[in-house]
C-alpha atoms as a PDB file:
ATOM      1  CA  UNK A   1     -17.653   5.431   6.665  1.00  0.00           C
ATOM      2  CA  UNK A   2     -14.808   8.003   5.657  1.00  0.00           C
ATOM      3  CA  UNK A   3     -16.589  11.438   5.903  1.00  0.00           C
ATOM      4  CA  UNK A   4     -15.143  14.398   3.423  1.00  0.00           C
ATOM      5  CA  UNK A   5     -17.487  17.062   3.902  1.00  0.00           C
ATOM      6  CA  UNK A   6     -15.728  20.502   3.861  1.00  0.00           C
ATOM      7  CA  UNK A   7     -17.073  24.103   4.350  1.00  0.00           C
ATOM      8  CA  UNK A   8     -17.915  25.546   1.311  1.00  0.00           C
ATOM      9  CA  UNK A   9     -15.460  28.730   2.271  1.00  0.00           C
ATOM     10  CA  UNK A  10     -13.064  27.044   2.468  1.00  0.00           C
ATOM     11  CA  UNK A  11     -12.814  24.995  -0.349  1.00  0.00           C
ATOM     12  CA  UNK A  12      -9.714  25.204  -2.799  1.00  0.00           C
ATOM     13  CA  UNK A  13     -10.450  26.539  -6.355  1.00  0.00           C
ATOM     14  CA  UNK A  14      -9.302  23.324  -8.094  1.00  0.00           C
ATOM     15  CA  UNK A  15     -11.995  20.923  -7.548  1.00  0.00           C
ATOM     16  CA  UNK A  16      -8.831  18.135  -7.922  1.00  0.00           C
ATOM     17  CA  UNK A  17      -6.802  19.183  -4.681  1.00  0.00           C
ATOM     18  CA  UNK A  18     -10.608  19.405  -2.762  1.00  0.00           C
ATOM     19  CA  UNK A  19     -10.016  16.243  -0.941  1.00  0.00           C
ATOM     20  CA  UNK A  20      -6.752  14.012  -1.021  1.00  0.00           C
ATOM     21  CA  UNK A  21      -8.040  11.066  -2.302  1.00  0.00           C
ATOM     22  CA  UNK A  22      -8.741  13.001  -5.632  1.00  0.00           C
ATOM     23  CA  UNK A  23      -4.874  13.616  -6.942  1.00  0.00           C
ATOM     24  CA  UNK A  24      -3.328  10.007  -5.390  1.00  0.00           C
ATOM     25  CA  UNK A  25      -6.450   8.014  -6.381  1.00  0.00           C
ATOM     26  CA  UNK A  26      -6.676   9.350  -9.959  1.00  0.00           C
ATOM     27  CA  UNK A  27      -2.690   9.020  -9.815  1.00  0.00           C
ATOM     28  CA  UNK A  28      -3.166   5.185  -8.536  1.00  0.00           C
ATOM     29  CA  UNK A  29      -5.090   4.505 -11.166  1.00  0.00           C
ATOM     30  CA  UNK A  30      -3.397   5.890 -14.208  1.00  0.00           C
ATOM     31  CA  UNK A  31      -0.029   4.884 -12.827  1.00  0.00           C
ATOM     32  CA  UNK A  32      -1.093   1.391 -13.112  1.00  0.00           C
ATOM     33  CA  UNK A  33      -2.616   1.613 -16.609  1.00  0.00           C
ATOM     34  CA  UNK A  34       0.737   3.281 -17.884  1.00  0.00           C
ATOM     35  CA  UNK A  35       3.207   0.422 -15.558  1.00  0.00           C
ATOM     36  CA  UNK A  36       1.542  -2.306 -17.229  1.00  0.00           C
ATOM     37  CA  UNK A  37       1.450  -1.285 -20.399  1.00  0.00           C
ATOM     38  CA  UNK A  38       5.212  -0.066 -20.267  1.00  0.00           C
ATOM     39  CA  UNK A  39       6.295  -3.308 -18.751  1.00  0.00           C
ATOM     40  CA  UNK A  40       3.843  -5.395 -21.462  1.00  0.00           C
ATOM     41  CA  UNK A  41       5.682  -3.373 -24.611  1.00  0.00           C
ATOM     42  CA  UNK A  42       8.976  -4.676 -23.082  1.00  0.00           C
ATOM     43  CA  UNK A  43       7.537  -8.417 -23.229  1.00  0.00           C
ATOM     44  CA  UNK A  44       6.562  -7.690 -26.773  1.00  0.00           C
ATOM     45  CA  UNK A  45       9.291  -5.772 -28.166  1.00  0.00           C
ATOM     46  CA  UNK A  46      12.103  -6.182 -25.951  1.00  0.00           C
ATOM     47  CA  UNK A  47      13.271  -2.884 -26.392  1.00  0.00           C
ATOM     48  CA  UNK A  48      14.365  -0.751 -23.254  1.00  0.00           C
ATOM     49  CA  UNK A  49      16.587   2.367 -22.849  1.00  0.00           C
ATOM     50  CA  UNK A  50      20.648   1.718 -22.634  1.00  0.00           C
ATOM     51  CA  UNK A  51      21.758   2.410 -19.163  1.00  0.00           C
ATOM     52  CA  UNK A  52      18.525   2.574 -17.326  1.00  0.00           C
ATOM     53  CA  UNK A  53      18.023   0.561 -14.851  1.00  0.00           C
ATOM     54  CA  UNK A  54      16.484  -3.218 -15.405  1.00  0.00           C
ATOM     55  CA  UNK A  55      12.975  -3.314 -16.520  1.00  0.00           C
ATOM     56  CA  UNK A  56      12.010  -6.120 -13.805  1.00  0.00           C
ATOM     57  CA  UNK A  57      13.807  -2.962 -11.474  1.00  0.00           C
ATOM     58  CA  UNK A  58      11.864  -0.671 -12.729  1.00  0.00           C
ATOM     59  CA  UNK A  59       8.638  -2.112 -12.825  1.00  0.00           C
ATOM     60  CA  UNK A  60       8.765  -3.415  -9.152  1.00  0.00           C
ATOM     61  CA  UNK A  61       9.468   0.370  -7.968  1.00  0.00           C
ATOM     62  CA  UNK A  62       6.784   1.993  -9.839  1.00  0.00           C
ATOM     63  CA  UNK A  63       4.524  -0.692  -8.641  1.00  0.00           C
ATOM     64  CA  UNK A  64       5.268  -0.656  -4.823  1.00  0.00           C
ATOM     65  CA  UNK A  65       6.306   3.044  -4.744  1.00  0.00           C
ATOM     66  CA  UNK A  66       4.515   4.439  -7.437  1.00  0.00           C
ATOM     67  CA  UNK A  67       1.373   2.918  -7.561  1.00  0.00           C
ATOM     68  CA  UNK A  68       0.924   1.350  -3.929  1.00  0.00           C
ATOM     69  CA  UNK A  69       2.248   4.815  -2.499  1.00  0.00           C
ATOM     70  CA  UNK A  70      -0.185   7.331  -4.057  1.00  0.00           C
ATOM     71  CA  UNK A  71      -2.820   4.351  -3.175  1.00  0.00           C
ATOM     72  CA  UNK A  72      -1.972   4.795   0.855  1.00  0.00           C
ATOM     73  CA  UNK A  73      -1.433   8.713  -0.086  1.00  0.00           C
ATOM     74  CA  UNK A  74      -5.061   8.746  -0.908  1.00  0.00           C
ATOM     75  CA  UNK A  75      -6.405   6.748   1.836  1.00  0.00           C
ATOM     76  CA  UNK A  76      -4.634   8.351   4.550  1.00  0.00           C
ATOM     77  CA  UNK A  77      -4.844  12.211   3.390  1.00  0.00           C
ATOM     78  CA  UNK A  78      -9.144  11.247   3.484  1.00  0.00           C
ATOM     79  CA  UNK A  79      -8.528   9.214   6.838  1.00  0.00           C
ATOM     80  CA  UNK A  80      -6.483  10.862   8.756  1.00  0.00           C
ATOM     81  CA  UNK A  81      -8.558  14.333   9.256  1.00  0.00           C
ATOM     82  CA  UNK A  82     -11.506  12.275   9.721  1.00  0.00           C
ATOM     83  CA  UNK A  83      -9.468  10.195  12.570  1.00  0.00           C
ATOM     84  CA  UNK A  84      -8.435  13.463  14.216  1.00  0.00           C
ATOM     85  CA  UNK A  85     -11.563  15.736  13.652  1.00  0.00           C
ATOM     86  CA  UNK A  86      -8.991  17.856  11.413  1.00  0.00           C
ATOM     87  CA  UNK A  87      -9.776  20.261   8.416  1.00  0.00           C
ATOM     88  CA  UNK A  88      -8.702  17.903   5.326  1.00  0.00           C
ATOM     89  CA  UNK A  89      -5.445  18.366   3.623  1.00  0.00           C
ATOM     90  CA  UNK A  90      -6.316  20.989   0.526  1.00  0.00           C
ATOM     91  CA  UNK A  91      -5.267  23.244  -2.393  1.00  0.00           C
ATOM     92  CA  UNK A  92      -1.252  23.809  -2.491  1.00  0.00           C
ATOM     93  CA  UNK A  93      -0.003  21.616   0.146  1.00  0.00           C
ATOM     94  CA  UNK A  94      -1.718  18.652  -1.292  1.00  0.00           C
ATOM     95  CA  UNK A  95      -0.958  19.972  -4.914  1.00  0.00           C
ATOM     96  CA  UNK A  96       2.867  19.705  -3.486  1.00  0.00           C
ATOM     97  CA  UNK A  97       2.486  16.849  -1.960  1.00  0.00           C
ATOM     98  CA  UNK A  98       1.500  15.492  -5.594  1.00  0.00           C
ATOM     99  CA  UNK A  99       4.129  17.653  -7.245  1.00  0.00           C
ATOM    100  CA  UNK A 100       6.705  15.286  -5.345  1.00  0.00           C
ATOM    101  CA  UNK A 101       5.151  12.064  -6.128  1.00  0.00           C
ATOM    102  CA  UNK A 102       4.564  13.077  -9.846  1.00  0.00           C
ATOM    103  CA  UNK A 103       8.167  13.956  -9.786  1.00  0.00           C
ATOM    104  CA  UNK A 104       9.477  11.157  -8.288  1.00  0.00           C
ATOM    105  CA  UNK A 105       8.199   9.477 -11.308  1.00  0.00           C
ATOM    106  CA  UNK A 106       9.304  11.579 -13.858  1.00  0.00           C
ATOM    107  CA  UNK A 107      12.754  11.336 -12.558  1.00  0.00           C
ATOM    108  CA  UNK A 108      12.603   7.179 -12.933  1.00  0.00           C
ATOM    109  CA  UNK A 109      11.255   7.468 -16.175  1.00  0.00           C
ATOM    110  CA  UNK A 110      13.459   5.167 -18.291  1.00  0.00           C
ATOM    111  CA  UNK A 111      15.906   6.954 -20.796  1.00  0.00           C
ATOM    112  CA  UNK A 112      15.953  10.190 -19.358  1.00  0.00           C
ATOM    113  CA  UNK A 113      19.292  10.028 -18.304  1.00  0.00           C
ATOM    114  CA  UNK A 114      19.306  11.577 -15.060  1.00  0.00           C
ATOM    115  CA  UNK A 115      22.265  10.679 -12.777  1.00  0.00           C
ATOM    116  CA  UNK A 116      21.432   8.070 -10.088  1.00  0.00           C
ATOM    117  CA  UNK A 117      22.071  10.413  -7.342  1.00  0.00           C
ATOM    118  CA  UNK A 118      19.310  12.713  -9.158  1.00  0.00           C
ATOM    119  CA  UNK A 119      16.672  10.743  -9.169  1.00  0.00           C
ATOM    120  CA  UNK A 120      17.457   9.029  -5.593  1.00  0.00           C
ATOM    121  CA  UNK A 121      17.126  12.592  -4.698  1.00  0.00           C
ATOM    122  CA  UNK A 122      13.961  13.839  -6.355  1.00  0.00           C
ATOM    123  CA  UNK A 123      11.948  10.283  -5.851  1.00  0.00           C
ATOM    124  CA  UNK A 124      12.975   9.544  -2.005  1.00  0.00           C
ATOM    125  CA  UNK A 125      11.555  13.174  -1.237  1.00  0.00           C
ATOM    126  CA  UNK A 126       7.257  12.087  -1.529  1.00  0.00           C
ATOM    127  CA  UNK A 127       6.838   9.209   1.089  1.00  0.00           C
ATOM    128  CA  UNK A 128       9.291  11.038   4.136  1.00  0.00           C
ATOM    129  CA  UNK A 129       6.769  14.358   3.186  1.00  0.00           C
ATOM    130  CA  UNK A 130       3.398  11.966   3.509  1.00  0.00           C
ATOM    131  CA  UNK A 131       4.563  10.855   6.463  1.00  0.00           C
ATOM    132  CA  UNK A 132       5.777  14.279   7.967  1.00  0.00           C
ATOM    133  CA  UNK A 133       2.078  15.579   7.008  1.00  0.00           C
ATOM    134  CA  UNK A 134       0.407  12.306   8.166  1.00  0.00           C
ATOM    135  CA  UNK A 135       2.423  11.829  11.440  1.00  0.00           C
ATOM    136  CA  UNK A 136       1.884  15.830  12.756  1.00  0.00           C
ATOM    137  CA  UNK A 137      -1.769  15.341  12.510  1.00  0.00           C
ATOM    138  CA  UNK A 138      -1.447  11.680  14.276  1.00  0.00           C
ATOM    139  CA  UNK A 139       0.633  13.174  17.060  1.00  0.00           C
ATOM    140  CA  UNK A 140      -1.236  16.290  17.538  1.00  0.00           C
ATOM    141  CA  UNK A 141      -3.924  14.169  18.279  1.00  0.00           C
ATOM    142  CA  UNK A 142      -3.197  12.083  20.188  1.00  0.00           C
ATOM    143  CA  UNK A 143      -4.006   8.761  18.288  1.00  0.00           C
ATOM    144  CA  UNK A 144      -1.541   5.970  19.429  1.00  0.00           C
ATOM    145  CA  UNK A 145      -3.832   3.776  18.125  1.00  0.00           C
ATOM    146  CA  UNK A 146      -3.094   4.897  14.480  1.00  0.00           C
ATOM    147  CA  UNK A 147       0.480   5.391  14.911  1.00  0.00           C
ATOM    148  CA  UNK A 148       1.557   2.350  13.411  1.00  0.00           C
ATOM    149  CA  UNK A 149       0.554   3.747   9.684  1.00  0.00           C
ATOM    150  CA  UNK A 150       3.035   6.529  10.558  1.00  0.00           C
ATOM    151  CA  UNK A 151       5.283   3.304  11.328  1.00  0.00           C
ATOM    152  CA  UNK A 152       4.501   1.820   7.741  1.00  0.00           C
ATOM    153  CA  UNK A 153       5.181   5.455   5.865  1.00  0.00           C
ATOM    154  CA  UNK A 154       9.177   5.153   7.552  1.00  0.00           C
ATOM    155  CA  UNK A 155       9.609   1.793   6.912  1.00  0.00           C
ATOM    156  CA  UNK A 156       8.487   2.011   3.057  1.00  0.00           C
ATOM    157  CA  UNK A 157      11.043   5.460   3.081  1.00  0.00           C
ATOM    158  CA  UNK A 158      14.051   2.868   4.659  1.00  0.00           C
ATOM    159  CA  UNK A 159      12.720   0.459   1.774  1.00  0.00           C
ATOM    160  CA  UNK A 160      12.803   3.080  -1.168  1.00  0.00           C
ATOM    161  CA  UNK A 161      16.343   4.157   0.214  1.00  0.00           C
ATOM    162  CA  UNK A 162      17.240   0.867   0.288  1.00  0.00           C
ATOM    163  CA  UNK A 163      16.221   0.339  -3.968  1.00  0.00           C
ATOM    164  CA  UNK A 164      18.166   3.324  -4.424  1.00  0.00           C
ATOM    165  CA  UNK A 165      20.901   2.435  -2.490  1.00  0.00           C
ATOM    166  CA  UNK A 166      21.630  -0.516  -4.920  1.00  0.00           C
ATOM    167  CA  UNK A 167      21.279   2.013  -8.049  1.00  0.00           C
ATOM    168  CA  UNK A 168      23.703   4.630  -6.284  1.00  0.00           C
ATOM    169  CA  UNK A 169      26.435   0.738  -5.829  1.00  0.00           C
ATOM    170  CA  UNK A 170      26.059   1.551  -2.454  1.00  0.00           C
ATOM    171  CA  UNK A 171      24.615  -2.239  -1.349  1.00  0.00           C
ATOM    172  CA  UNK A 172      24.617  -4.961  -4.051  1.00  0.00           C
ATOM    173  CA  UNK A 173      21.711  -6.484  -2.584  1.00  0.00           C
ATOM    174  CA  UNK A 174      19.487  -3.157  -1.974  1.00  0.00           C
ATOM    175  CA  UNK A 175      16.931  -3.746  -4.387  1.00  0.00           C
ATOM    176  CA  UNK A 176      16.434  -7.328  -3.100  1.00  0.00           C
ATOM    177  CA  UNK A 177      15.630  -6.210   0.420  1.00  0.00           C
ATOM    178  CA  UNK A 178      13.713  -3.315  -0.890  1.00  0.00           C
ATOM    179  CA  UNK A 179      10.993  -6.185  -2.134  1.00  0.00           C
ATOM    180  CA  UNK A 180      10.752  -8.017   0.416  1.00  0.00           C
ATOM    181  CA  UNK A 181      10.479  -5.251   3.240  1.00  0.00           C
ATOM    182  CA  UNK A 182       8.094  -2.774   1.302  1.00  0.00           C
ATOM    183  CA  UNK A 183       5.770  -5.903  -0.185  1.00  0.00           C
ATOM    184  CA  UNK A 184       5.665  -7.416   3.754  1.00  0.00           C
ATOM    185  CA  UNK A 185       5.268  -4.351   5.078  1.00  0.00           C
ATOM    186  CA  UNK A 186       2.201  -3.185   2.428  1.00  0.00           C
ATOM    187  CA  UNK A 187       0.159  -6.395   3.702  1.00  0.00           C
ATOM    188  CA  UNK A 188       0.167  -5.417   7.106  1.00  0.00           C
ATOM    189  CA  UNK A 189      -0.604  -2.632   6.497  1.00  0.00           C
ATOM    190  CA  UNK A 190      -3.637  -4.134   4.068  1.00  0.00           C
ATOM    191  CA  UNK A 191      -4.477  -6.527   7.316  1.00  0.00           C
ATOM    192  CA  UNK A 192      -4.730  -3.481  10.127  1.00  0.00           C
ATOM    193  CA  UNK A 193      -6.695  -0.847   7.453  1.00  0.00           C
ATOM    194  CA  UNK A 194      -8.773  -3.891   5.651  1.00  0.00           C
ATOM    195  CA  UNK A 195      -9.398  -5.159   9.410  1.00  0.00           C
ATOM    196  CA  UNK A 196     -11.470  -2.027  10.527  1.00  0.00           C
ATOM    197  CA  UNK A 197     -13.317  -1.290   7.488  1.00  0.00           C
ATOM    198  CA  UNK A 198     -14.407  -4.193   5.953  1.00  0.00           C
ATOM    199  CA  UNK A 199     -15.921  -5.596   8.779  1.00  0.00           C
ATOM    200  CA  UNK A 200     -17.754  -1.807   9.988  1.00  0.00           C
ATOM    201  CA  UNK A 201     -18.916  -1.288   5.817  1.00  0.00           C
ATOM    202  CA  UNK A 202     -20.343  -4.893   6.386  1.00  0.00           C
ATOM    203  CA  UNK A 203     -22.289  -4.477   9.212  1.00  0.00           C
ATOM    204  CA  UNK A 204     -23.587  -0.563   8.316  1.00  0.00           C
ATOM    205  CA  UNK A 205     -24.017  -2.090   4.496  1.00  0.00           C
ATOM    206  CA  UNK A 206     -26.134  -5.133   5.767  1.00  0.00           C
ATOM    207  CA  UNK A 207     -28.160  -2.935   8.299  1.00  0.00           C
ATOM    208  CA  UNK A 208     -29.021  -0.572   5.479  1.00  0.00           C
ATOM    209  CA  UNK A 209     -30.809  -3.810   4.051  1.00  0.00           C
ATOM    210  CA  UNK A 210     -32.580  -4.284   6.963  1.00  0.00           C
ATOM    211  CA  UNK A 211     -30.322  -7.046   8.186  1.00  0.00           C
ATOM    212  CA  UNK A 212     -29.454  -6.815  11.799  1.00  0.00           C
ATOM    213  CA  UNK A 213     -25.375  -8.603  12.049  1.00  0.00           C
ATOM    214  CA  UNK A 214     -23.208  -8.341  15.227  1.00  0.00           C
ATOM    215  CA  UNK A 215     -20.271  -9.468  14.563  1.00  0.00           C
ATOM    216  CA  UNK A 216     -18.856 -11.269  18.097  1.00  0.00           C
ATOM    217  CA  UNK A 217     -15.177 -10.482  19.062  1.00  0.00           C
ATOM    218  CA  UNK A 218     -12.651 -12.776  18.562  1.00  0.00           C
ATOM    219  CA  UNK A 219      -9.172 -11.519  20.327  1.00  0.00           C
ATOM    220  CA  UNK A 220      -7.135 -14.465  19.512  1.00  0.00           C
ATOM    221  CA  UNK A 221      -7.132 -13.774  15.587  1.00  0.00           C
ATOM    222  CA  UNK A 222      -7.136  -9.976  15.861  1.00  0.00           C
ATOM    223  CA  UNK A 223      -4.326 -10.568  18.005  1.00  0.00           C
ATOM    224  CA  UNK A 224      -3.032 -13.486  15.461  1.00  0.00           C
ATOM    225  CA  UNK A 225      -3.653 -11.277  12.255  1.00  0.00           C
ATOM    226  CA  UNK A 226      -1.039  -8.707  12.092  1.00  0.00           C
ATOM    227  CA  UNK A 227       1.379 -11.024  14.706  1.00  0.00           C
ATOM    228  CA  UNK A 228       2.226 -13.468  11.760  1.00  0.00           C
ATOM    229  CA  UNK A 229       2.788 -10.969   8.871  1.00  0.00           C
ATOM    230  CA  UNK A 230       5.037  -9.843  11.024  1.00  0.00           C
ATOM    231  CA  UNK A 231       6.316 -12.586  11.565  1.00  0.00           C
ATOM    232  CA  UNK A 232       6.365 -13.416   7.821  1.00  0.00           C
ATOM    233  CA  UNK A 233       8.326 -10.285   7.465  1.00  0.00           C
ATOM    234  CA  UNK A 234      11.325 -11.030   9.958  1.00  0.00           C
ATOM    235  CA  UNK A 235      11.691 -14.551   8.060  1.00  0.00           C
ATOM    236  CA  UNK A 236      11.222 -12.807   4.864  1.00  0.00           C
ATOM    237  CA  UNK A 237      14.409 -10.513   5.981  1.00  0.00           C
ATOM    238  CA  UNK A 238      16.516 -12.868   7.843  1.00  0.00           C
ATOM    239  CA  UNK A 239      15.855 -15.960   5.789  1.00  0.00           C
ATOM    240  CA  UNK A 240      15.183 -14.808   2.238  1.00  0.00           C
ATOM    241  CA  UNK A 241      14.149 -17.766   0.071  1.00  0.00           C
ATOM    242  CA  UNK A 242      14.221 -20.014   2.487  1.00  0.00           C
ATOM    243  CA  UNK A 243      11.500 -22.731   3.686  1.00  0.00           C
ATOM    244  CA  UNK A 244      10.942 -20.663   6.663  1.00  0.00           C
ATOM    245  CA  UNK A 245       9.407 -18.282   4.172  1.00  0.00           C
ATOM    246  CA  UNK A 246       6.865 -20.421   3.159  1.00  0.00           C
ATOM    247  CA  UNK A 247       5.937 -21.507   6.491  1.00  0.00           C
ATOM    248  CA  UNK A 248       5.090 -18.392   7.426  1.00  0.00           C
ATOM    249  CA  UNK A 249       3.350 -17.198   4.717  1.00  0.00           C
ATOM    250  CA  UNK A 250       1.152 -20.448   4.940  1.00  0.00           C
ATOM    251  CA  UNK A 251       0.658 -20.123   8.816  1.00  0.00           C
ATOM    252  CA  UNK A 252      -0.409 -16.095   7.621  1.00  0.00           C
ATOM    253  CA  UNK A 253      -2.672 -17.318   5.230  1.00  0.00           C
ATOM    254  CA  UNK A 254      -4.620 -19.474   6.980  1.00  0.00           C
ATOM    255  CA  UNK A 255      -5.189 -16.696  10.110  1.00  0.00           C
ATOM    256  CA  UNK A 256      -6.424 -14.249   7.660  1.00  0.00           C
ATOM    257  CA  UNK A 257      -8.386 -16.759   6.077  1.00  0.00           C
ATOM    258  CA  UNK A 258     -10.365 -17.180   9.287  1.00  0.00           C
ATOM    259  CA  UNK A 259     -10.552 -13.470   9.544  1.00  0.00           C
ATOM    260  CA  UNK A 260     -12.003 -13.127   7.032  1.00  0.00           C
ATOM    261  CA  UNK A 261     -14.612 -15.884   7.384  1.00  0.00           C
ATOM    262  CA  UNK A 262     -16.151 -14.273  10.209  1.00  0.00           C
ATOM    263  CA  UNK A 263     -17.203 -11.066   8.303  1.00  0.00           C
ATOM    264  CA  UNK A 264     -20.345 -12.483   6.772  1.00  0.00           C
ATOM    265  CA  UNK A 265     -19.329 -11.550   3.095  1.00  0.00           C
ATOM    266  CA  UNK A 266     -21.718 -14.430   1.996  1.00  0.00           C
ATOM    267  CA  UNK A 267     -24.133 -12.286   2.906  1.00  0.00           C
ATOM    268  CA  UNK A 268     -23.216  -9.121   1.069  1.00  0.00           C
ATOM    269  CA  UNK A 269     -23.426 -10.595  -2.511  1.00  0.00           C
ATOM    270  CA  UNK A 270     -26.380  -8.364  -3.466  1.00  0.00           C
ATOM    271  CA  UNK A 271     -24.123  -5.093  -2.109  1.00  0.00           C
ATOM    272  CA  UNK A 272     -21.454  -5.244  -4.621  1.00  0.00           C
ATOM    273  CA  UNK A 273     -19.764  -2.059  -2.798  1.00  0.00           C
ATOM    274  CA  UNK A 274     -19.957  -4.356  -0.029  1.00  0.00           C
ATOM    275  CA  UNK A 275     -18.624  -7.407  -1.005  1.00  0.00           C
ATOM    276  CA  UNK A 276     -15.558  -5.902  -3.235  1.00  0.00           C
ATOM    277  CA  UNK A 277     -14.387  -5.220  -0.001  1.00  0.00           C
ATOM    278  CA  UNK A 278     -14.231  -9.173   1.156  1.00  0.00           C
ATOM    279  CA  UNK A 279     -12.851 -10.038  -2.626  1.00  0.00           C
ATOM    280  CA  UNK A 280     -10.105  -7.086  -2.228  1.00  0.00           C
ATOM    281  CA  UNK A 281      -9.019  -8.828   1.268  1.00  0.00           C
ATOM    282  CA  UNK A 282      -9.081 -12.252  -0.158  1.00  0.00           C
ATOM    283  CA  UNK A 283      -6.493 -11.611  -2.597  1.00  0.00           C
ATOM    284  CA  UNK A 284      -4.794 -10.814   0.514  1.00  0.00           C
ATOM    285  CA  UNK A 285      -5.143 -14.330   1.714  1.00  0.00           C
ATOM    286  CA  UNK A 286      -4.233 -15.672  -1.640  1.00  0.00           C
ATOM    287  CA  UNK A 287      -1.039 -13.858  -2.039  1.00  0.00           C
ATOM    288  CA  UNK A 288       0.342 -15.103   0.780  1.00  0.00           C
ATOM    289  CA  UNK A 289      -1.466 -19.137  -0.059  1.00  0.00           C
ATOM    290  CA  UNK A 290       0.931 -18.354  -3.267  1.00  0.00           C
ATOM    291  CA  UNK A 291       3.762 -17.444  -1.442  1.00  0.00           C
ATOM    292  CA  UNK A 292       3.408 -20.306   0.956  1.00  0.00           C
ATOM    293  CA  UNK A 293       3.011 -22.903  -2.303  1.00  0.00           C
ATOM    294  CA  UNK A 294       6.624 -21.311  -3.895  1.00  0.00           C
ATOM    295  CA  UNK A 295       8.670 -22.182  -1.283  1.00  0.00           C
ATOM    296  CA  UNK A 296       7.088 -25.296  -0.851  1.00  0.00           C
ATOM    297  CA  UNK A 297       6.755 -26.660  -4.297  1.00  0.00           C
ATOM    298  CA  UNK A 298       8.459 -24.119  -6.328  1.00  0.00           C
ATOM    299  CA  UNK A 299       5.859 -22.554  -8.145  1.00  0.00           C
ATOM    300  CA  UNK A 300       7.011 -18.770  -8.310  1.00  0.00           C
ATOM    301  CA  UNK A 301       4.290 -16.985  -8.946  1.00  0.00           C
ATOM    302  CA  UNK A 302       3.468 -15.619  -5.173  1.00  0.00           C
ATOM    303  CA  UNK A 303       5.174 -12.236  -5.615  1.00  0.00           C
ATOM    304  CA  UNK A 304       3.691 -11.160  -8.495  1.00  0.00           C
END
């Protein structure tokens, strides 16, 4: 379990910037009430600003780096001390930290009129911070184990620069790449978080109903798990829209499917903070079955 105990000394006077999963969760949340219901009043009414950018444009970045990012902001601000035996981040930095992301999505909010230079410049400045205040704890400690969610903050910076990059007519095909890398890149990172804690709450859950589970290792998918996103996300890259595509995002599907079988969520149905867990990772698994079916019978629904 994620531990957030802190000293009462030292605790900031704003019970909100206490603990970082208070600002980025909250933020999470509301972000995607407000995305939805932006994106469902365009359905309705068709109506959207003159020179913003497209609504489908729009609505994927506030999505994957709106919504997604103060997600992983959340997680990692409440993990990361805990990984490293670190006071939590607290008070102003992670009020600033929040300042950026907030701003970041000011400065995209349709109709505003800011120059695309502007907002490239005000929204790119959150995720390269997270990961500046995420990889100096990381490194400080030590934890090459963990470094690869430092690898996943860069990666979804290159992919925000990349969106931008199309807005600024820098690359034609920016915003294109920008989807593919940052969703690919968000369900690995799903796979190697979701692969630790599901499987540890399941066990600690079930023992605190007085049912002993061991759950016996199986290298070959562990190994198999993250190996074919991956994979998925070199295809993804290199052969956008191709059959490839779908291949691998079938032959992903079925490994985490397996993975996922062997964490006894049958068994947690009475434990529903137990067996949201399996559900949450299943979507997983049926994201990419969905992404494996469009290429393959041209059903184009796995993205969304």
């Amino acid at each position: 379990m994620i531990q957030v105990e802190e000293s009462a000394g030292t605790a900031p006077r704003l019970a909100l910037f206490a603990y970082g999963f208070r600002p980025f969760f909250l933020a999470s949340g509301l972000q995607a009430l407000l995305g939805v219901a932006a994106i469902a009043a365009v359905a309705v009414h068709g109506a959207w600003p003159d020179g913003a950018m497209t609504a489908a444009a729009w609505h994927f970045h506030e999505m994957m780096f709106g919504f997604v990012a103060a997600a992983i902001a959340g997680f990692l601000l409440t993990a990361v001390p805990n990984w490293t035996g670190e006071r939590g981040h607290a008070g102003r930095p992670l009020a600033a930290l929040a300042g950026l992301w907030l701003a970041g999505r000011i400065a995209l909010a349709p109709g505003l009129g800011l120059t695309p230079a502007l907002v490239a410049a005000i929204d790119l400045a959150f995720l390269p911070a997270l990961a500046v205040v995420v990889g100096r704890s990381l490194i400080s400690a030590r934890l090459a184990r963990n470094y690869p969610v430092l690898g996943v903050l860069i990666v979804l910076s290159l992919a925000n620069g990349a969106f931008h990059a199309e807005s600024l007519g820098l690359w034609p095909g920016g915003i294109g790449f920008a989807k593919r890398l940052s969703l690919d890149v968000i369900l690995i990172l799903v796979a190697l978080i979701g692969g630790r804690i599901v499987p540890a709450f399941t066990v600690n859950g079930l023992r605190r109903h007085g049912l002993q589970l061991a759950l016996k290792p199986f290298p070959g998918i562990e190994i198999a798990s993250p190996a074919t996103l991956v994979l998925l996300l070199v295809v993804d890259l290199a052969w956008p829209e191709s059959t490839a595509v779908g291949w691998a995002a079938g032959a992903a599907a079925i490994v985490q499917a397996l993975r996922l079988s062997r964490w006894h969520g049958h068994r947690s149905l009475k434990d529903p903070l137990i067996w949201v867990l399996h559900l949450g990772y299943a979507w997983l698994v049926l994201g990419l079955a969905l992404k494996a079916a469009w290429f393959a019978f041209g059903a184009s629904v796995g993205q969304h």
